[in-house]
C-alpha atoms as a PDB file:
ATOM      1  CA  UNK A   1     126.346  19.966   6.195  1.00  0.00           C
ATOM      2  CA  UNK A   2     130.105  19.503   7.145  1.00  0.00           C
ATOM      3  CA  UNK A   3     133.092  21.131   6.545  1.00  0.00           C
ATOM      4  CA  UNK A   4     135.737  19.082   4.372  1.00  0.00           C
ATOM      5  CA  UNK A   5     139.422  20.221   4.747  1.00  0.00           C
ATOM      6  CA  UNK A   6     141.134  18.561   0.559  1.00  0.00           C
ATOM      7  CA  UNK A   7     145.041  18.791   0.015  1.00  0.00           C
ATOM      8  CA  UNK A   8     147.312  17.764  -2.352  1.00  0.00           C
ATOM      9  CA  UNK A   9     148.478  13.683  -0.254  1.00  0.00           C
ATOM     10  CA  UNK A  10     151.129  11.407  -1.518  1.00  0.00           C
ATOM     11  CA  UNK A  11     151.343   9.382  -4.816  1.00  0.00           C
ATOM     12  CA  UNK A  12     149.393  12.661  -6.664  1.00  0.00           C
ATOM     13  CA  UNK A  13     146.076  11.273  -4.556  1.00  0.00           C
ATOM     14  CA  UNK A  14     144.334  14.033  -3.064  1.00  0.00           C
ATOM     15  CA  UNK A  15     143.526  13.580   0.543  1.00  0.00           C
ATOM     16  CA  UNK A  16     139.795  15.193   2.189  1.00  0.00           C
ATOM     17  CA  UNK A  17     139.144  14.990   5.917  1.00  0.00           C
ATOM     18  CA  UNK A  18     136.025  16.444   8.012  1.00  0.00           C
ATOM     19  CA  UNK A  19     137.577  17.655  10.905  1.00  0.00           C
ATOM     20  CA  UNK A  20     134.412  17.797  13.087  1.00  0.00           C
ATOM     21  CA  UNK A  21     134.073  13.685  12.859  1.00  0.00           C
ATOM     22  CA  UNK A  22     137.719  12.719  14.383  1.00  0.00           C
ATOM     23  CA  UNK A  23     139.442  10.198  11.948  1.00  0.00           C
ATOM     24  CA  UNK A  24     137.065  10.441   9.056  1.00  0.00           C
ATOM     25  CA  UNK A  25     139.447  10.400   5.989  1.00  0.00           C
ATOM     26  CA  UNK A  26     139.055   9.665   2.354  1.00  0.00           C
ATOM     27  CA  UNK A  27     141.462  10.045  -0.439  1.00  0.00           C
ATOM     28  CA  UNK A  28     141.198  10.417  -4.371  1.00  0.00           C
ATOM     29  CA  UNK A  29     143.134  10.354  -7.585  1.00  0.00           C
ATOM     30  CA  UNK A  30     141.129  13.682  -8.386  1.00  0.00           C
ATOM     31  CA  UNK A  31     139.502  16.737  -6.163  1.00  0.00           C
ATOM     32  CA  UNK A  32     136.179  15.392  -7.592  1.00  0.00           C
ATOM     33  CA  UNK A  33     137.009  11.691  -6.757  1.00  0.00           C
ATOM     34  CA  UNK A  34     138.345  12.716  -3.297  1.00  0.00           C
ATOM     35  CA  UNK A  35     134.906  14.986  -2.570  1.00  0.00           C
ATOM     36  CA  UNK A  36     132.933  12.250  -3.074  1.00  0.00           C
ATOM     37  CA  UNK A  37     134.825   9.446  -1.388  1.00  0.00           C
ATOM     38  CA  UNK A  38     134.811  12.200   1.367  1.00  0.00           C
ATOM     39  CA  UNK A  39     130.581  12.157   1.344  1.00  0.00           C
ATOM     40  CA  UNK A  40     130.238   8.802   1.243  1.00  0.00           C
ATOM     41  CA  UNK A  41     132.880   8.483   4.018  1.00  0.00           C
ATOM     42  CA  UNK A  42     130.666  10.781   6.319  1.00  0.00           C
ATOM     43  CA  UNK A  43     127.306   9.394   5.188  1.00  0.00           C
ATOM     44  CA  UNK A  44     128.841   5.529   6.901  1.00  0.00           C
ATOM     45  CA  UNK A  45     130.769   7.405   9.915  1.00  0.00           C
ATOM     46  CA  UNK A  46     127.169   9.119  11.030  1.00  0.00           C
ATOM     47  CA  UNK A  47     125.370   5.496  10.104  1.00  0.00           C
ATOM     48  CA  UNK A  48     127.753   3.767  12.553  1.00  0.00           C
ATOM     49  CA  UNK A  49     127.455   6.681  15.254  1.00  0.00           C
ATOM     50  CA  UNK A  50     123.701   5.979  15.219  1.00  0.00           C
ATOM     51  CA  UNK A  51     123.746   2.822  14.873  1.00  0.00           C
ATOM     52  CA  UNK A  52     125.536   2.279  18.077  1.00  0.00           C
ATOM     53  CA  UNK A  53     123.544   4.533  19.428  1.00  0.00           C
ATOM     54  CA  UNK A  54     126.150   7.147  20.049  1.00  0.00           C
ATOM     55  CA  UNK A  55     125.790  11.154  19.860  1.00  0.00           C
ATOM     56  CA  UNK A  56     126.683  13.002  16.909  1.00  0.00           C
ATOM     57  CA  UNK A  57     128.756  15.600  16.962  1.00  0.00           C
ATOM     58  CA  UNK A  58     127.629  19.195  15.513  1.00  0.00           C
ATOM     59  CA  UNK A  59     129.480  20.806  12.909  1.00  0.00           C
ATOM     60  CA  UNK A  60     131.798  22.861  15.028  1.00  0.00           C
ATOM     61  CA  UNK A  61     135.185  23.793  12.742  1.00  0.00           C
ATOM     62  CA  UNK A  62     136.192  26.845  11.458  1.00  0.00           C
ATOM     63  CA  UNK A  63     138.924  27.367   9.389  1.00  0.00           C
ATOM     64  CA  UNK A  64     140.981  30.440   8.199  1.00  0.00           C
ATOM     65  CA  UNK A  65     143.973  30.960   5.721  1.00  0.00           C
ATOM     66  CA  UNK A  66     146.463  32.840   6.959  1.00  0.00           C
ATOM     67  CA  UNK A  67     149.757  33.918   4.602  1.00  0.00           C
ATOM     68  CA  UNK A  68     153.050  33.641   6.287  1.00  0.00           C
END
């Protein structure tokens, strides 16, 4: 399980990024498009960890909303 940070990006695309695998970014033209670009984004970045042999990192991110 990871957590997936989703925001509104350019061109109306929505933009989702898992901020416990450094660089691993996926975009959308919807939220739902964009969630599962996101999965299948994570899904290749752990395939390529292991299959290089190379540690994967824990989930380790927490997030909080703060007003301002």
């Amino acid at each position: 399980m990871r957590q997936v940070i989703i925001y509104p990006g350019e061109d109306s695309y929505w933009v989702a990024e898992c901020p416990s695998l450094p660089g691993c970014i996926s975009q959308g033209k919807t939220k739902e498009e964009a969630i599962t670009n996101i999965k299948e984004a994570i899904q290749g970045y752990i395939a390529a960890l292991e299959e290089d042999y190379l540690p994967v990192q824990e989930e380790h991110f927490e997030a909080l909303l703060v007003a301002v």
